[in-house]
Protein backbone atom coordinates (compact mmCIF):
# COMPACT_ATOMS: atom_id res chain seq x y z
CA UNK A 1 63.89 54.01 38.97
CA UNK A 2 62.32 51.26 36.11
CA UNK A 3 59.53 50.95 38.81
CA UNK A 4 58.92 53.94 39.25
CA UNK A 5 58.42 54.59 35.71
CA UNK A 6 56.41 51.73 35.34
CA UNK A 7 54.00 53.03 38.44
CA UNK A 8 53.65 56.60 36.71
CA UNK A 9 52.95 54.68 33.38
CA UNK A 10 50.24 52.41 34.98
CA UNK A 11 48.48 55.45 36.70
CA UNK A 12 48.65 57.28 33.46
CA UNK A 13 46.90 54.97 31.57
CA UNK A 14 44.45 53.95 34.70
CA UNK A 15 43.08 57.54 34.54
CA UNK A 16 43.25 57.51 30.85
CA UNK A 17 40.77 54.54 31.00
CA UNK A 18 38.99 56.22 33.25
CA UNK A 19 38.40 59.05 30.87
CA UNK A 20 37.89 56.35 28.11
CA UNK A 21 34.90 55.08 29.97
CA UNK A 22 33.26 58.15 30.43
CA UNK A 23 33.27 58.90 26.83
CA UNK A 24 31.97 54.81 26.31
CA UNK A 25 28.32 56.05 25.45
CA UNK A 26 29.04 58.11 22.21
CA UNK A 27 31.68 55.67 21.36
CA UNK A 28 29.35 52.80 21.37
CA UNK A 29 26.99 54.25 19.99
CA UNK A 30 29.41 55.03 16.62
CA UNK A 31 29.66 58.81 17.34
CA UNK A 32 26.43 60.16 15.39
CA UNK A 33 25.89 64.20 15.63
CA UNK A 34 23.43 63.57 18.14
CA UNK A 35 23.34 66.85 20.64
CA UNK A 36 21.34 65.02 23.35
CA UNK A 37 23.99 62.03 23.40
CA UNK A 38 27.67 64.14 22.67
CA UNK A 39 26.81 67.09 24.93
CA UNK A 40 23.90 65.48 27.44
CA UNK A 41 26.05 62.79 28.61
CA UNK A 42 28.98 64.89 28.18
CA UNK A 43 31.18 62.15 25.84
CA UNK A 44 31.78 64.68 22.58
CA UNK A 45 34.88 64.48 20.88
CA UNK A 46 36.24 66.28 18.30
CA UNK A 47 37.90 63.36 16.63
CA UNK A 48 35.23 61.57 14.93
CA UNK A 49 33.83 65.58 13.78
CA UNK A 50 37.32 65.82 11.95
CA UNK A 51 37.46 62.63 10.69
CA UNK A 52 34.22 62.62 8.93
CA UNK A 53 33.95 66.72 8.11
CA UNK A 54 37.29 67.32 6.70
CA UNK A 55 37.46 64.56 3.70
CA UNK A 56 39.26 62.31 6.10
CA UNK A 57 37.02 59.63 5.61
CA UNK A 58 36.90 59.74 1.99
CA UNK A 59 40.44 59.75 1.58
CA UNK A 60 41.51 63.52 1.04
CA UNK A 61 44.47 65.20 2.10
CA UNK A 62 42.64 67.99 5.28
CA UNK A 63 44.84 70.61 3.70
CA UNK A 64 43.98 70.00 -0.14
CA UNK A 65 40.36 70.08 0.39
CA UNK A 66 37.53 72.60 0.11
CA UNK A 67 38.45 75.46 2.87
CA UNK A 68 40.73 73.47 4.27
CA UNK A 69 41.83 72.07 7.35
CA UNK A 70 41.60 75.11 10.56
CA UNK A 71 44.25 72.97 12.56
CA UNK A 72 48.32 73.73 12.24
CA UNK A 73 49.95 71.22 9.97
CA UNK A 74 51.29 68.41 12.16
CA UNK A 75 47.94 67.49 13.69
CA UNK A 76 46.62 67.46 10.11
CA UNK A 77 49.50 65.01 9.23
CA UNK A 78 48.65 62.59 12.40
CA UNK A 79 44.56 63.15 11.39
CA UNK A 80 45.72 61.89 7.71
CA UNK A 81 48.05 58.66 8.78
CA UNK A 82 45.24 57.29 10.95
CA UNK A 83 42.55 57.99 8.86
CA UNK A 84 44.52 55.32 5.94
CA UNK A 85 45.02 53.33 9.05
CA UNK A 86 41.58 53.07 9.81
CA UNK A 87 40.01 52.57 5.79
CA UNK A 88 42.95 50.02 5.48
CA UNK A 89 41.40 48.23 8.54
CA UNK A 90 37.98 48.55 7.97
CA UNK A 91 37.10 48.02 4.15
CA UNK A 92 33.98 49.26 4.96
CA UNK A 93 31.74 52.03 4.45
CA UNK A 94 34.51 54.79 5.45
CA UNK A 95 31.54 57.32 7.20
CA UNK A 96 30.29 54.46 8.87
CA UNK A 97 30.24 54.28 12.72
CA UNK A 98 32.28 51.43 12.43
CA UNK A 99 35.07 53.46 10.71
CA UNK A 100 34.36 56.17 13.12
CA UNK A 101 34.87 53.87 16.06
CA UNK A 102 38.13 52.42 14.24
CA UNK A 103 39.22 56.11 13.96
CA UNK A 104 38.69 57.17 17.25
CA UNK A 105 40.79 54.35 19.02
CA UNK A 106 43.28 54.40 17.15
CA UNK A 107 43.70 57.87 17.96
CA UNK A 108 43.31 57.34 21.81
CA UNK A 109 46.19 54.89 21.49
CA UNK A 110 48.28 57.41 20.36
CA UNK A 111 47.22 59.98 22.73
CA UNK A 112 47.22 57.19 25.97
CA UNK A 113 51.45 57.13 24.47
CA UNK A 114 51.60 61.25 24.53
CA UNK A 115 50.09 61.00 28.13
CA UNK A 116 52.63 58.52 29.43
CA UNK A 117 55.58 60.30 27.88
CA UNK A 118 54.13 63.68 29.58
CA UNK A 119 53.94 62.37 32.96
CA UNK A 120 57.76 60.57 32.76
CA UNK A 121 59.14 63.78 31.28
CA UNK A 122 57.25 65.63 33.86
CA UNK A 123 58.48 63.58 36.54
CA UNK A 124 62.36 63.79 35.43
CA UNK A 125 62.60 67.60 34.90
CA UNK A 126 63.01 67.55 38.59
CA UNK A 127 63.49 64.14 39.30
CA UNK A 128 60.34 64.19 41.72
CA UNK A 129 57.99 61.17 40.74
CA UNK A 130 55.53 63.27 42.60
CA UNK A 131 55.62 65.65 39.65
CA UNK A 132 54.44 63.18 37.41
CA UNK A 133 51.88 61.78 39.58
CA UNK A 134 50.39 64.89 40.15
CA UNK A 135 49.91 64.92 35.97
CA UNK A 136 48.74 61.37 36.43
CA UNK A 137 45.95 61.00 38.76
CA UNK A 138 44.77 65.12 37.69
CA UNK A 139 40.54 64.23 36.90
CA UNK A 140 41.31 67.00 33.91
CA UNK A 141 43.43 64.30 32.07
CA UNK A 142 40.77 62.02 32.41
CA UNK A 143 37.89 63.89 30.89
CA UNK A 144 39.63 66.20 28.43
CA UNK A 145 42.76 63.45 27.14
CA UNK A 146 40.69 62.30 24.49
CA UNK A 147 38.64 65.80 23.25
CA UNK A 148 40.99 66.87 20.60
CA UNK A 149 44.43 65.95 20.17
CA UNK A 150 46.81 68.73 22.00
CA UNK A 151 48.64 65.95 23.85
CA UNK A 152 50.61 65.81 20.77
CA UNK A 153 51.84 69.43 21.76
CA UNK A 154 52.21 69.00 25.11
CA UNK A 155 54.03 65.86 24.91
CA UNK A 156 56.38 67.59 22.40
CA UNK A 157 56.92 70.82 25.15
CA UNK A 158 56.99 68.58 27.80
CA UNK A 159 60.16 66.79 26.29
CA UNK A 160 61.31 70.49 25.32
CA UNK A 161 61.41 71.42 29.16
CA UNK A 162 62.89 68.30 29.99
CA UNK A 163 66.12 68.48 27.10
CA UNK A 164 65.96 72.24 28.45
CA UNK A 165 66.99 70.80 32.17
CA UNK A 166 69.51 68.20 30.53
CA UNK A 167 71.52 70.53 28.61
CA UNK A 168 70.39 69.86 25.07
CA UNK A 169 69.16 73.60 23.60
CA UNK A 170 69.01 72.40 20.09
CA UNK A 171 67.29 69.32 21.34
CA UNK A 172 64.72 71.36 23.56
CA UNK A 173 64.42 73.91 20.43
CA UNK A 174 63.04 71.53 17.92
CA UNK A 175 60.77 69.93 20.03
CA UNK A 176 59.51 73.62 20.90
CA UNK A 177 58.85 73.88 16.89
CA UNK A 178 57.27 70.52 16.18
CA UNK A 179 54.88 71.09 19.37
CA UNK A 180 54.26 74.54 18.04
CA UNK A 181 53.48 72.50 14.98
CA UNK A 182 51.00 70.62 16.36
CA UNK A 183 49.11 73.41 18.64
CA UNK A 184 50.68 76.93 18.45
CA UNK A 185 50.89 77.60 21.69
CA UNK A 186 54.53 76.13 22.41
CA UNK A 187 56.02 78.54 20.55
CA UNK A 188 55.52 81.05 24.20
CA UNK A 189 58.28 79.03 25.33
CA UNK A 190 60.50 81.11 23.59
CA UNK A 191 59.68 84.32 24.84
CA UNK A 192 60.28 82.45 28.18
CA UNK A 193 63.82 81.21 26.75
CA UNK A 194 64.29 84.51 25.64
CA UNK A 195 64.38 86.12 29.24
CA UNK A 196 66.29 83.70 30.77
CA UNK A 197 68.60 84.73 28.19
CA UNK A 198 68.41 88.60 28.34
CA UNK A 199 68.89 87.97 32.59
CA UNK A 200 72.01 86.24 32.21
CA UNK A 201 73.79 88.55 29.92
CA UNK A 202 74.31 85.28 27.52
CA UNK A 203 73.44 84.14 24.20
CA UNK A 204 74.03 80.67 24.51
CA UNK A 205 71.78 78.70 24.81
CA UNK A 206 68.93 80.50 23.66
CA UNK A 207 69.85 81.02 20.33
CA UNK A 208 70.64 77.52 19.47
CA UNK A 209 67.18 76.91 20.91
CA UNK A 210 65.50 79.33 18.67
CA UNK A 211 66.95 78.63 15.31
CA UNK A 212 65.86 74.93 15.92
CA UNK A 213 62.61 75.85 16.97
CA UNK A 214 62.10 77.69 13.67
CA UNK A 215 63.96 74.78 11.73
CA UNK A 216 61.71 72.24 12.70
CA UNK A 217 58.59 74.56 12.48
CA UNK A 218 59.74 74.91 8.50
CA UNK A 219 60.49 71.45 8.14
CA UNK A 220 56.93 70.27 8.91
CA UNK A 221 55.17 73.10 7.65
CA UNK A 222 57.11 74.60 4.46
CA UNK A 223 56.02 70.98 2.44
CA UNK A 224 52.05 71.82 2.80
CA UNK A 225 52.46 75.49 2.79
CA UNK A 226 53.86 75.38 -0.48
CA UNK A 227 51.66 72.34 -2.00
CA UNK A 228 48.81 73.84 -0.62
CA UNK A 229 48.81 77.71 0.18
CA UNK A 230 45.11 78.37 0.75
CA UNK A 231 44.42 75.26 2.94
CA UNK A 232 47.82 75.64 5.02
CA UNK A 233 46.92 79.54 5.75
CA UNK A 234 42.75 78.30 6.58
CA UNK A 235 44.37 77.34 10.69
CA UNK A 236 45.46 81.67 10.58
CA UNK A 237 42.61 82.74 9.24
CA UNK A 238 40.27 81.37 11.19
CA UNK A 239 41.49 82.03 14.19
CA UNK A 240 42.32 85.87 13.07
CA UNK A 241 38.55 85.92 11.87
CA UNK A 242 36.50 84.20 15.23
CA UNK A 243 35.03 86.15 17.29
CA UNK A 244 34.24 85.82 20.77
CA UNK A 245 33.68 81.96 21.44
CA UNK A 246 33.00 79.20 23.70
CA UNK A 247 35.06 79.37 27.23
CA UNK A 248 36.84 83.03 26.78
CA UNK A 249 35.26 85.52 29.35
CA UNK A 250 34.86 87.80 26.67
CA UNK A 251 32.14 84.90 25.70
CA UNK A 252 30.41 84.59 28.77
CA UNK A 253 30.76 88.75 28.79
CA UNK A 254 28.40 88.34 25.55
CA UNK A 255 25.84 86.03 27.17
CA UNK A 256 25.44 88.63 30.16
CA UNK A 257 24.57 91.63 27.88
CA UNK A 258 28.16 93.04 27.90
CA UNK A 259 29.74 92.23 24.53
CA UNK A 260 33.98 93.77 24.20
CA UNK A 261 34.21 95.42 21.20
CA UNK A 262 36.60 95.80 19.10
CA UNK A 263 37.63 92.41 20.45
CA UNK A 264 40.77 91.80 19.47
CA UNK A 265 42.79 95.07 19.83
CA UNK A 266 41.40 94.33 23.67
CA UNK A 267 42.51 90.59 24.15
CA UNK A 268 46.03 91.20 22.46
CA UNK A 269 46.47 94.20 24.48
CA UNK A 270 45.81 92.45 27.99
CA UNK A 271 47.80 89.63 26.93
CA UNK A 272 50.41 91.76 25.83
CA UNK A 273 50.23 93.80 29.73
CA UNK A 274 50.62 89.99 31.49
CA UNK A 275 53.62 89.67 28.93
CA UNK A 276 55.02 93.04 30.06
CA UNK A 277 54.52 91.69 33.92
CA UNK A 278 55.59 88.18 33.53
CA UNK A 279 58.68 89.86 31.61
CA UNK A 280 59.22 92.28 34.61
CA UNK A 281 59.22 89.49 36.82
CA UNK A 282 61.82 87.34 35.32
CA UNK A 283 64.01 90.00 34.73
CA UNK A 284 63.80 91.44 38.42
CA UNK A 285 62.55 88.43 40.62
CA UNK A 286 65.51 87.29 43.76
CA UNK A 287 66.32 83.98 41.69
CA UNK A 288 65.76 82.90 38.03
CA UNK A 289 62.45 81.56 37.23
CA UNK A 290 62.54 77.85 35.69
CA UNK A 291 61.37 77.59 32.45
CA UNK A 292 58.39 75.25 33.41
CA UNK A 293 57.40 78.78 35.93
CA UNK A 294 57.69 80.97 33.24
CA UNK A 295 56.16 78.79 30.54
CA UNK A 296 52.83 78.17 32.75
CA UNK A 297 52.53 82.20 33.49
CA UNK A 298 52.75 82.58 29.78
CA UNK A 299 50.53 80.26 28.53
CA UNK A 300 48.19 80.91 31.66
CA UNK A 301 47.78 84.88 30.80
CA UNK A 302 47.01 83.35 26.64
CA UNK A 303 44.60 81.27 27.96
CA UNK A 304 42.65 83.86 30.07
CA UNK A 305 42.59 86.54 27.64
CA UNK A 306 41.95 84.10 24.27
CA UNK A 307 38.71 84.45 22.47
CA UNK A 308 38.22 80.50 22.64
CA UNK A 309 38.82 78.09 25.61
CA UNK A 310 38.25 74.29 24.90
CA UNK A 311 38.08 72.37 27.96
CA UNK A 312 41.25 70.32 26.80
CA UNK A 313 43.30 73.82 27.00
CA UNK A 314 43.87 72.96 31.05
CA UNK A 315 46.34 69.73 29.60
CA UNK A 316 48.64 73.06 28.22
CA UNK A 317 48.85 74.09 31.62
CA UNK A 318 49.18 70.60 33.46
CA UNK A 319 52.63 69.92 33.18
CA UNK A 320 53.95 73.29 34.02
CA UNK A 321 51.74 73.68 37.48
CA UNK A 322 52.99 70.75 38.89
CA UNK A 323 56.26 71.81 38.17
CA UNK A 324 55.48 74.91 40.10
CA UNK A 325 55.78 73.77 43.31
CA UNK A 326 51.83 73.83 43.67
CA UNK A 327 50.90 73.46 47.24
CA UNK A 328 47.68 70.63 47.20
CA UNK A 329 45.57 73.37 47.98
CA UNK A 330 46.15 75.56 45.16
CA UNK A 331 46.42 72.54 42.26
CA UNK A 332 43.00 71.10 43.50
CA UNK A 333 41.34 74.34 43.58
CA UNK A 334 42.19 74.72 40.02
CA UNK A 335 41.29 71.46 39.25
CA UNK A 336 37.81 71.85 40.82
CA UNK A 337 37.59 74.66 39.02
CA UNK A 338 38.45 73.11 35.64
CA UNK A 339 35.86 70.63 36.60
CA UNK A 340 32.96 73.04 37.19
CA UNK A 341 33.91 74.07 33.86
CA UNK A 342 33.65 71.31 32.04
CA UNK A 343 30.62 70.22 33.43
CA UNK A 344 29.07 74.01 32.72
CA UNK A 345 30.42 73.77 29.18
CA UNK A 346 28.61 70.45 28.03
CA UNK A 347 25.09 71.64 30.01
CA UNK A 348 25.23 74.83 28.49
CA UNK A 349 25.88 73.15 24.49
CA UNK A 350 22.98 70.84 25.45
CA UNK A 351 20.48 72.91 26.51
CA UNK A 352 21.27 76.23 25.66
CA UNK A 353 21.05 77.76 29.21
CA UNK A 354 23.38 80.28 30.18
CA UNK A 355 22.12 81.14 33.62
CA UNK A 356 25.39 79.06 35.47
CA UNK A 357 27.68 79.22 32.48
CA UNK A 358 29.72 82.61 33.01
CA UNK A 359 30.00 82.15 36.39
CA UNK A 360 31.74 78.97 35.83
CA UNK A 361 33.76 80.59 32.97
CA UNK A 362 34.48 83.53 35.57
CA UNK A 363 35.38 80.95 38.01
CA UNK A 364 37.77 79.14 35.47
CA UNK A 365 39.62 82.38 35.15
CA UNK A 366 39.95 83.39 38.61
CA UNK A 367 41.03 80.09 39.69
CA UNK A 368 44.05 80.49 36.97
CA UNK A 369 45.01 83.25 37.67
CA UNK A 370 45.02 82.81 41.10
CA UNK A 371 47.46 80.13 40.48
CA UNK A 372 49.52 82.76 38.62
CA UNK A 373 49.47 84.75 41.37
CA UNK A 374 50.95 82.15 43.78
CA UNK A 375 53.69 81.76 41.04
CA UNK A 376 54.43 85.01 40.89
CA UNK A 377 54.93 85.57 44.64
CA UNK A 378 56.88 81.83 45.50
CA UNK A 379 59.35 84.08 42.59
CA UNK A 380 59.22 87.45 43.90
CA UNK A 381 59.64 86.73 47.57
CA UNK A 382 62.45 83.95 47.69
CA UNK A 383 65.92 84.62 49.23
CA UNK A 384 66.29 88.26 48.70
CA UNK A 385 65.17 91.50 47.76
CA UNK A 386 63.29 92.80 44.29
CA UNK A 387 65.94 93.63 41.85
CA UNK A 388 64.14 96.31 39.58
CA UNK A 389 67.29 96.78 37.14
CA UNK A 390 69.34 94.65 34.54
CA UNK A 391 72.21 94.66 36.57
CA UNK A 392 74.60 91.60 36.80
CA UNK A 393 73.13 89.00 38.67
CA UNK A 394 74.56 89.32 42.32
CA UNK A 395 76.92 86.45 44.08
CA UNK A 396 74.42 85.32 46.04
CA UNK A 397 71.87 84.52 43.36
CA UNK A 398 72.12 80.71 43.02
CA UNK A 399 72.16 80.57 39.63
CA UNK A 400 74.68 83.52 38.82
CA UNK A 401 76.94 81.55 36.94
CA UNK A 402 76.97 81.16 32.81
CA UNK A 403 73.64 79.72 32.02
CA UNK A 404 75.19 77.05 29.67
CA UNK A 405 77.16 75.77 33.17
CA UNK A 406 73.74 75.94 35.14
CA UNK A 407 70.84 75.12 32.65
CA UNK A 408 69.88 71.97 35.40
CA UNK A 409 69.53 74.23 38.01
CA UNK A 410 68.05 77.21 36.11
CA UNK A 411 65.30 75.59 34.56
């Protein structure tokens, strides 16, 4: 088992390298703004944008400054620790690129340690290396790992899903709130916990799960929110304020002459209908979905129907499609997909041509929600017949015993 763990680690960080060396020409350079190097040779990261836009650099608190920091309070807290780190390193001219260089890696070794600990926790939900190597060696990892800093989040679910499997609710509940801490979107993991809950009749253990979700959630939050109201409510009023933006097909819906308006009563609305139908299916499907299946079609049907898609977004997803039971087929065709798209993306920020970019948006989508689709019928089509009603789980279901007795097998 220790070499096993060792061989998912080393593959991690090989492809992580990998990744690092395709972002080697803006990093050597010392990160300037410069369109024709960040987006023509593909390398931009958000990290040394952050670190010298949002009084990082000279030593401010993200959430205390001007308009504040548009990024939920634990990343803010990890952006603040490494920027001391780096000036304490340095000594130098903070906004120089040798700060910004300093920044950056120290950041990437932190993220390189929330890859590895998403592959291993990947790999022992099910205790199928294969699991974790298919999070491993995925060319997404590579060339999104080190755009922003949602590994923090998905290391944090990861771990959730995993304490999930092993029994621990409270456990798998607080890591649910820190990750939601970090990026929001781990907090659809308990709309997933919640069905499992309302299909087996039972409480326990979602509500454990829950009220440690929202404990940890307060514990790193309530500190800024109160010290700082205006620049701890900036990350929900931006995003309540965007419009349409990069990587959403109501975006690339804009570029062909077709703008959605009013936007947002439209995108919550369609999410909401995939909510309804994910719900539906976990409630009538022949056995209980796992959490990792019902997490992925819930954060797949936000990510399709959000008004912004980074290209890091697919590392949300990564964990929970190899846990799936992907066939090869379907996880590569994604993958190409994601691909496409993140070539598409950078071409289209550096040269403003938007004759390919929907269609690779378009493609993006389809390609998810294909996946979803071969989700939804591995669920709907295994060992029995559609159950339509909330009655008791029949005998032959194999997880029709309490859930606190069966959490391994049910999740």
């Amino acid at each position: 088992m220790r070499t096993t763990k060792v061989t998912l680690a080393t593959a991690t960080v090989v492809t992580f390298l990998l990744g690092w060396l395709q972002k080697r020409p803006c990093h050597a350079a010392g990160w300037p703004y410069d369109v024709s190097l960040l987006f023509g040779r593909r390398c931009y990261s958000d990290l040394p944008v952050m670190y010298t836009q949002r009084g990082l650099a000279q030593g401010v608190f993200p959430y205390a400054a001007g308009k504040g920091l548009e990024y939920p309070v634990l990343s803010g807290y990890v952006m603040d620790l490494t920027a001391r780190l780096t000036r304490m390193l340095e000594g130098l001219d903070p906004l120089g690129p040798d700060a910004k260089r300093t920044f950056v890696e120290l950041t990437a070794l932190l993220l390189v340690g929330c890859a590895v600990v998403v592959v291993l926790a990947t790999a022992a939900v099910r205790r199928r290396p294969v699991d974790g190597l298919l999070v491993a060696l995925a060319p997404t990892l590579a060339l999104t790992a080190t755009i922003n800093w949602d590994l923090l989040a998905v290391a944090a679910t990861s771990l959730a899903v995993l304490a999930w499997v092993r029994e621990r609710p409270v456990w798998a509940g607080a890591l649910i709130g820190l990750g939601a801490a970090a990026k929001l979107y781990p907090a659809l993991l308990l709309g997933s916990i919640v069905l499992l809950a309302i299909r087996h009749r039972a409480a326990r253990p979602a509500a454990p799960a829950l009220l440690a979700a929202a404990a940890a959630w307060l514990v790193v939050n309530l500190p800024v929110a109160l010290a700082y109201p205006s620049g701890w409510a900036e990350f929900w009023r931006f995003n309540a304020d965007r419009g349409a933006d990069f990587g959403s097909v109501w975006y690339a819906l804009g570029l062909l002459g077709r703008p959605v308006a009013p936007l947002d009563p439209i995108a919550i609305g369609l999410f909401v209908a995939l909510c309804l139908g994910i719900a539906l299916l976990a409630l009538g499907a022949p056995r209980t979905p796992t959490l990792a299946e019902l997490g992925f079609l819930t954060v797949a049907a936000f990510v399709v129907t959000n008004k912004v898609y980074s290209p890091q977004y697919v590392l949300w997803l990564l964990p929970f499609a190899a846990l799936t039971r992907p066939s090869i087929v379907e996880l590569a065709g994604w993958q190409v997909a994601e691909v496409l798209y993140w070539l598409a993306v950078w071409h289209y920020l550096a040269t403003g041509d938007g004759t390919d970019y929907p269609a690779a948006t378009f493609l993006r989508v389809a390609a998810t929600l294909w996946l979803m689709a071969r989700v939804a019928v591995r669920l709907s089509t295994h060992d029995g017949q559609w159950r339509w009603s909330l009655r008791q789980v029949a005998p032959s279901d194999e997880y029709a015993t309490h859930p606190s007795a069966t959490m391994s097998k049910a999740t």
